[in-house]
Protein backbone atom coordinates (compact mmCIF):
# COMPACT_ATOMS: atom_id res chain seq x y z
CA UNK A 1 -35.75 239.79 -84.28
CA UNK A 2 -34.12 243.24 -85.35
CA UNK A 3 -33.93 245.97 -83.00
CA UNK A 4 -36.11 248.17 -85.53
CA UNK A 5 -38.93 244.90 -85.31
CA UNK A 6 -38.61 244.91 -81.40
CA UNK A 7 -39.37 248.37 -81.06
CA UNK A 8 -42.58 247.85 -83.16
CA UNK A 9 -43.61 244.79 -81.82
CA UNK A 10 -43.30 246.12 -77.74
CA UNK A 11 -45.24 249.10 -78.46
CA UNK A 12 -48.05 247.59 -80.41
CA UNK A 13 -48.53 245.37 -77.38
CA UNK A 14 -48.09 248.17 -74.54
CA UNK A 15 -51.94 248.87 -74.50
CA UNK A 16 -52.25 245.08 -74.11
CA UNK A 17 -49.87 244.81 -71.51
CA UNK A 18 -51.16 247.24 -69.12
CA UNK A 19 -54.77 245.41 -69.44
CA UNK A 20 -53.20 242.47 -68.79
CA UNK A 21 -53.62 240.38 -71.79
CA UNK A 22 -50.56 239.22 -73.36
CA UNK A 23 -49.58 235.60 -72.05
CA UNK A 24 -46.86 234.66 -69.44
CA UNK A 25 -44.42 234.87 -72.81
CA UNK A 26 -44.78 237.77 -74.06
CA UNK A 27 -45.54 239.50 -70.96
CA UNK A 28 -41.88 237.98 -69.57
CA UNK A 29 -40.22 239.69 -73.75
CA UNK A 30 -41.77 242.61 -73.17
CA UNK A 31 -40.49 243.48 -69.28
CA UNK A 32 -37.32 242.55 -70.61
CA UNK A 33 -36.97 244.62 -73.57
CA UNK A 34 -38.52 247.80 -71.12
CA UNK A 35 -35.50 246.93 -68.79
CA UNK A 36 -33.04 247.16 -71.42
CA UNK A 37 -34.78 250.36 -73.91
CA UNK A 38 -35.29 253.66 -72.70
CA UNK A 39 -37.22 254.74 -75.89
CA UNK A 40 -39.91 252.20 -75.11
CA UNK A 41 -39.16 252.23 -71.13
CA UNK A 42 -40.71 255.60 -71.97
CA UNK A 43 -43.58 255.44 -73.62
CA UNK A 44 -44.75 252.68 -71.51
CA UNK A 45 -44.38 254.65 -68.54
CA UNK A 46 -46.61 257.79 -70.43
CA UNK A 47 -49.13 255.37 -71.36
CA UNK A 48 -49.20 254.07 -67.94
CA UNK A 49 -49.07 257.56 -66.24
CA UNK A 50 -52.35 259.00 -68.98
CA UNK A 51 -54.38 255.83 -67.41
CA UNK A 52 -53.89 256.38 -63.93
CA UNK A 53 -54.47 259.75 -64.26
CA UNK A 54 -57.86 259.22 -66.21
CA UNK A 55 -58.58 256.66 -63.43
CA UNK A 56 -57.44 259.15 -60.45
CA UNK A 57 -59.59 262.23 -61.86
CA UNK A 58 -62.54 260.03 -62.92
CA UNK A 59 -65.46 261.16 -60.09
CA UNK A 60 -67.38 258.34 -58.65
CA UNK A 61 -70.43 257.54 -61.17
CA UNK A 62 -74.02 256.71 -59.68
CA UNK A 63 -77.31 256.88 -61.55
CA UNK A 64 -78.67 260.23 -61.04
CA UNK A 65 -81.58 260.21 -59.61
CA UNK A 66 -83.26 262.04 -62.00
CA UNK A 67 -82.43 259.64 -64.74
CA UNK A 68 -83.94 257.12 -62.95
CA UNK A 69 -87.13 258.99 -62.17
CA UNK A 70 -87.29 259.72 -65.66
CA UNK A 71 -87.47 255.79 -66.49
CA UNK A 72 -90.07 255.21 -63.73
CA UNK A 73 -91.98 258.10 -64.79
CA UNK A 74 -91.71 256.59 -68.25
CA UNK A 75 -93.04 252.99 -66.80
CA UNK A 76 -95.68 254.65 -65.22
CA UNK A 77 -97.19 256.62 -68.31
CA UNK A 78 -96.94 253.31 -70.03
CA UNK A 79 -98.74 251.61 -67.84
CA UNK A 80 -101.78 253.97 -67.52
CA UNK A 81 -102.07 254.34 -71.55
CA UNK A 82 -102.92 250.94 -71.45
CA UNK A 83 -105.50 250.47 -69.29
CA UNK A 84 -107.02 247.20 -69.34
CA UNK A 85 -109.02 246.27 -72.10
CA UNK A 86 -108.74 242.47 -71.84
CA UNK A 87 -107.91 241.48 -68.55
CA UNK A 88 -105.86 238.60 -69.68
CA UNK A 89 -104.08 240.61 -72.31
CA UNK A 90 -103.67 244.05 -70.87
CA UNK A 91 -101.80 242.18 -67.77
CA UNK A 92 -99.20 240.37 -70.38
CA UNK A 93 -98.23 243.61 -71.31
CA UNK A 94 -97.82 245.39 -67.77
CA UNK A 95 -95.79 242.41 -66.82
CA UNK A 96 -93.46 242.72 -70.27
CA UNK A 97 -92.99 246.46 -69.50
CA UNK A 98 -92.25 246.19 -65.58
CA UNK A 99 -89.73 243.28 -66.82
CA UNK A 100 -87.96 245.22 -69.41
CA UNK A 101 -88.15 248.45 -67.27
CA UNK A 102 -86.32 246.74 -64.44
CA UNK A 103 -83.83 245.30 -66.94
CA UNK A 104 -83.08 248.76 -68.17
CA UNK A 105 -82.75 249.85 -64.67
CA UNK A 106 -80.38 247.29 -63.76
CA UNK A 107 -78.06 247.86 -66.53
CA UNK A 108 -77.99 251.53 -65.54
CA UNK A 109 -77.00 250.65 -62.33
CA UNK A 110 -74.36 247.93 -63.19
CA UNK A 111 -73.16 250.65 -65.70
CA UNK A 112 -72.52 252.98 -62.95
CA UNK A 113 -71.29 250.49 -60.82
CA UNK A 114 -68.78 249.31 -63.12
CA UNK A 115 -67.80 252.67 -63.89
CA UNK A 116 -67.32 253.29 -59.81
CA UNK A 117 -64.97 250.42 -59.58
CA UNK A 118 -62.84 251.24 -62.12
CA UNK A 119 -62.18 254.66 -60.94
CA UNK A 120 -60.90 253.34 -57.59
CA UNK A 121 -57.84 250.98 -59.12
CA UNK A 122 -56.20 248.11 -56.93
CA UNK A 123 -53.00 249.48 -56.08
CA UNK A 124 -50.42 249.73 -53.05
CA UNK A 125 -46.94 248.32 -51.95
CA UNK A 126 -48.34 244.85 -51.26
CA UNK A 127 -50.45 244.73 -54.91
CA UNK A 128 -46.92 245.90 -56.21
CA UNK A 129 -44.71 243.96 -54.35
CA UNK A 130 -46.73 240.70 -55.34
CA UNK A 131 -46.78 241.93 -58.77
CA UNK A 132 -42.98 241.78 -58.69
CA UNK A 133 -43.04 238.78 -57.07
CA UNK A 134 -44.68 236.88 -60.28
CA UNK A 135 -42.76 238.76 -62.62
CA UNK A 136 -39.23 237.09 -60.68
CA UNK A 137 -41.13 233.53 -60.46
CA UNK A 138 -41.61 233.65 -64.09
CA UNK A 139 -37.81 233.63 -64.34
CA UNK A 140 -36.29 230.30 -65.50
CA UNK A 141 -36.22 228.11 -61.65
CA UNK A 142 -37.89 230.79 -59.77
CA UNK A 143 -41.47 229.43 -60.21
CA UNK A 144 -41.68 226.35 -57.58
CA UNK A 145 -39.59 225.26 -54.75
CA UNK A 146 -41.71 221.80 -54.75
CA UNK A 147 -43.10 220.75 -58.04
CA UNK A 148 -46.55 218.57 -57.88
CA UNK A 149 -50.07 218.33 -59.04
CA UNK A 150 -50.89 216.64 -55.86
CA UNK A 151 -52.09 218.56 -52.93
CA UNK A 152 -51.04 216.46 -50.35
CA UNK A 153 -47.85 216.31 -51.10
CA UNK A 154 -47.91 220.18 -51.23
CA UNK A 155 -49.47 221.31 -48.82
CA UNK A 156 -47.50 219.03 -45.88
CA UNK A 157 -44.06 220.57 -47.91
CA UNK A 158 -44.98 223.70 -45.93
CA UNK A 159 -44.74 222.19 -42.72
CA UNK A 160 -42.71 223.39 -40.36
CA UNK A 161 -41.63 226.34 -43.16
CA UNK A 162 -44.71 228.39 -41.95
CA UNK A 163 -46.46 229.08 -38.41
CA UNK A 164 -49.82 228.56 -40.60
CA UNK A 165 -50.96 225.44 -42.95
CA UNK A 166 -52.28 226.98 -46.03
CA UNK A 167 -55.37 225.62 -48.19
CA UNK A 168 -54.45 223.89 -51.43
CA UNK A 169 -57.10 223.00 -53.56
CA UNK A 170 -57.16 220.92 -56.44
CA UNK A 171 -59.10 222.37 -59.73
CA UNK A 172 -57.65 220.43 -62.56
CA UNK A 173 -61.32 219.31 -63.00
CA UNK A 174 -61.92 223.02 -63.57
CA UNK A 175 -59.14 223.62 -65.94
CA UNK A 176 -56.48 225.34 -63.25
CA UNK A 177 -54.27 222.10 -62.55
CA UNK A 178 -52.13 222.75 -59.75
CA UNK A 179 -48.32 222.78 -60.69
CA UNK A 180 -46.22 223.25 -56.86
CA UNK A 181 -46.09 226.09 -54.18
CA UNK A 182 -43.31 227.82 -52.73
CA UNK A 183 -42.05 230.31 -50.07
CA UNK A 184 -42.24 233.90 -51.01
CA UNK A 185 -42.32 237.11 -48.59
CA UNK A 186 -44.35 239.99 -48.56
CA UNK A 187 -44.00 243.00 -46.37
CA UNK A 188 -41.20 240.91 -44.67
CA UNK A 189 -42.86 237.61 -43.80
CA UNK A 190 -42.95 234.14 -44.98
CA UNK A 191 -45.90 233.64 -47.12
CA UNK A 192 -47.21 230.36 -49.13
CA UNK A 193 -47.39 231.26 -52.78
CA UNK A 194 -49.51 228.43 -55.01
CA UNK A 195 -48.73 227.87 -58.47
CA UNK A 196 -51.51 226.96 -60.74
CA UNK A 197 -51.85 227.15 -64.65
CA UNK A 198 -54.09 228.08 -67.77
CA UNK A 199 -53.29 226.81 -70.61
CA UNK A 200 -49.71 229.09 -70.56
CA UNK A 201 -50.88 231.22 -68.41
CA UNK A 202 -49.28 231.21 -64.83
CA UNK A 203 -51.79 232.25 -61.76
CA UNK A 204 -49.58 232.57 -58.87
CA UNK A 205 -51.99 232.17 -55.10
CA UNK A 206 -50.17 234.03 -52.01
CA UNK A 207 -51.85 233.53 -49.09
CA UNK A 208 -51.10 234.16 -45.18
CA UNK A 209 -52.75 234.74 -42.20
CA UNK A 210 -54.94 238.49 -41.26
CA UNK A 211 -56.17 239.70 -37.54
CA UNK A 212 -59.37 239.92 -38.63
CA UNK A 213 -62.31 237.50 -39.19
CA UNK A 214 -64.14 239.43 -40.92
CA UNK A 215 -64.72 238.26 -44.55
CA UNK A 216 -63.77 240.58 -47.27
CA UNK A 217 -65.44 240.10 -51.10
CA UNK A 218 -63.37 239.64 -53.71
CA UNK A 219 -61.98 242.95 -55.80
CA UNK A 220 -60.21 242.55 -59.49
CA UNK A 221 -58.51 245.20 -60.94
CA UNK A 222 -55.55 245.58 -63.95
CA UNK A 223 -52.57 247.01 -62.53
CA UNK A 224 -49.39 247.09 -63.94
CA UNK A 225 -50.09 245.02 -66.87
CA UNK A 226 -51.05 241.85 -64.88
CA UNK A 227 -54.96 241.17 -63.22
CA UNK A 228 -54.23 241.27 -59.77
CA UNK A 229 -57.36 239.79 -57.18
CA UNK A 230 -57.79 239.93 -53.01
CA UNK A 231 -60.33 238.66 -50.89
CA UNK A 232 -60.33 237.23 -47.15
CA UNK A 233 -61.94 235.02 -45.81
CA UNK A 234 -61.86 232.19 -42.16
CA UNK A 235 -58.48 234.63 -40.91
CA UNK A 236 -56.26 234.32 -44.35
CA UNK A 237 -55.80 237.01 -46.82
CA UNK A 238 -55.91 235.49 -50.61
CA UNK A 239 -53.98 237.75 -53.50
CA UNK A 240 -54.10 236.17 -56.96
CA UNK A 241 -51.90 237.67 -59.70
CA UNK A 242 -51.61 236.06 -63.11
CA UNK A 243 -51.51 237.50 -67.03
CA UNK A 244 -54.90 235.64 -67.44
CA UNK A 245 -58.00 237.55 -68.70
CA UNK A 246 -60.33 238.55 -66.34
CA UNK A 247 -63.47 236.84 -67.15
CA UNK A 248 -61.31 233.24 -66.51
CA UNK A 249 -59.48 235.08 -63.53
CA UNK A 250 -62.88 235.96 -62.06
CA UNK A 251 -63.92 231.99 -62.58
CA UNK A 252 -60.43 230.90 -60.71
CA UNK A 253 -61.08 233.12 -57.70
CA UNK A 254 -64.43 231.66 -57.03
CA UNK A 255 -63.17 228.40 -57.85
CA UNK A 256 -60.91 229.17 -55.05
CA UNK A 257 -63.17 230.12 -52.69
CA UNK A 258 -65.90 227.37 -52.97
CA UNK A 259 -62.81 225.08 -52.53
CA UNK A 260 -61.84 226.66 -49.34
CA UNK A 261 -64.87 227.45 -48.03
CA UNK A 262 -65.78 223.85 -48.42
């Protein structure tokens, strides 16, 4: 297209990119064209700069507790102006305005919570590095060093490549077909990186070994453009980086999980 119709057509998408939701396409155009334009190169990197610095200055939200003694209060009033009359009837209501009272509460709370987690974004040289990582296997012959759907012919390709056997599910029931694995190294050691797909959506699954035991819940945030996840769990640590949306993302990891934990 003509330079004038690039330039358009990279910043309309810059919003999109940094919340991750172009595909593995026009992700791949856009890097390129940032690599290569300085004009864009830097309004990406203002963009990106405004939204860290709205999620670095954003104070950690809870329901104050006055709010929510004004909703109990509320409950409570509500409750003793309507006395019972009928037994039958007046308990209906009481149990209609203790559900939708605990409803309200709870989307306060998620609210709050959701506003909590986004202040506190998923960042750090191994979220980074890994983020570069998929951006190079995206790269014509960078993706897989052994190309299968099976997982038993994956996961023995590791042997003897690793000094740890890593889990390889198969979810093409699910929608995430398995396309190969390869070797890939973060913070300078071998790690088993497995490649699965949505649609055209790559989701790239680096996993290696931690010290600890201890499980660790799964955390999603946007970060660079891409939806990068982590969890641990049994002694591994599991990052997940893909282009995907985060609803299906979300539906992968636990897919993941159940597999593994199974």
């Amino acid at each position: 297209m003509p330079a004038d119709t690039t330039h358009e057509w990279v910043l309309d998408r810059l919003g999109a990119h940094i919340d991750g939701e172009l595909d593995a396409g026009e992700a791949l155009q856009l890097s390129g064209h940032l690599a290569t334009c300085e004009k864009c190169a830097g309004e990406f990197t203002r963009l990106l700069d405004s939204v860290k610095s709205v999620q670095r200055h954003m104070p950690p939200l809870r329901a104050p507790d006055i709010l929510r003694e004004r909703v109990l209060s509320s409950i409570r009033r509500a409750a003793a102006d309507a006395a019972p009359q009928r037994v039958a009837s007046s308990a209906s209501r009481s149990i209609r305005s203790w559900a939708a009272a605990a409803a309200v509460v709870a989307m306060i709370g998620t609210a709050y919570v959701m506003g909590a987690r986004s202040a506190a974004p998923l960042s750090g040289p191994t979220a980074d590095a890994l983020i570069t990582a998929h951006v190079r296997s995206l790269q014509q012959g960078h993706l897989t060093d052994i190309v299968s759907s099976d997982q038993h012919t994956v996961k023995p390709w590791f042997t003897g490549k690793l000094d740890f056997s890593p889990a390889v599910p198969r979810l093409e029931a699910d929608g995430f077909p398995l396309v190969g694995g390869r070797l890939d190294y973060v913070g300078g050691r071998a790690v088993a990186a497995l490649v699965y797909q949505r649609r055209a959506h790559v989701i790239n699954v680096v996993t290696y070994p931690v010290a600890s035991e201890q499980a660790v819940p799964p955390h999603l945030e946007s970060h660079r453009g891409f939806q990068v996840a982590n969890w641990s769990a049994g002694g591994m640590a599991y990052w997940v980086v893909s282009d995907l949306n985060a609803d299906e993302l979300r539906s992968f990891c636990s897919l993941m999980r159940d597999a593994d934990a199974r």
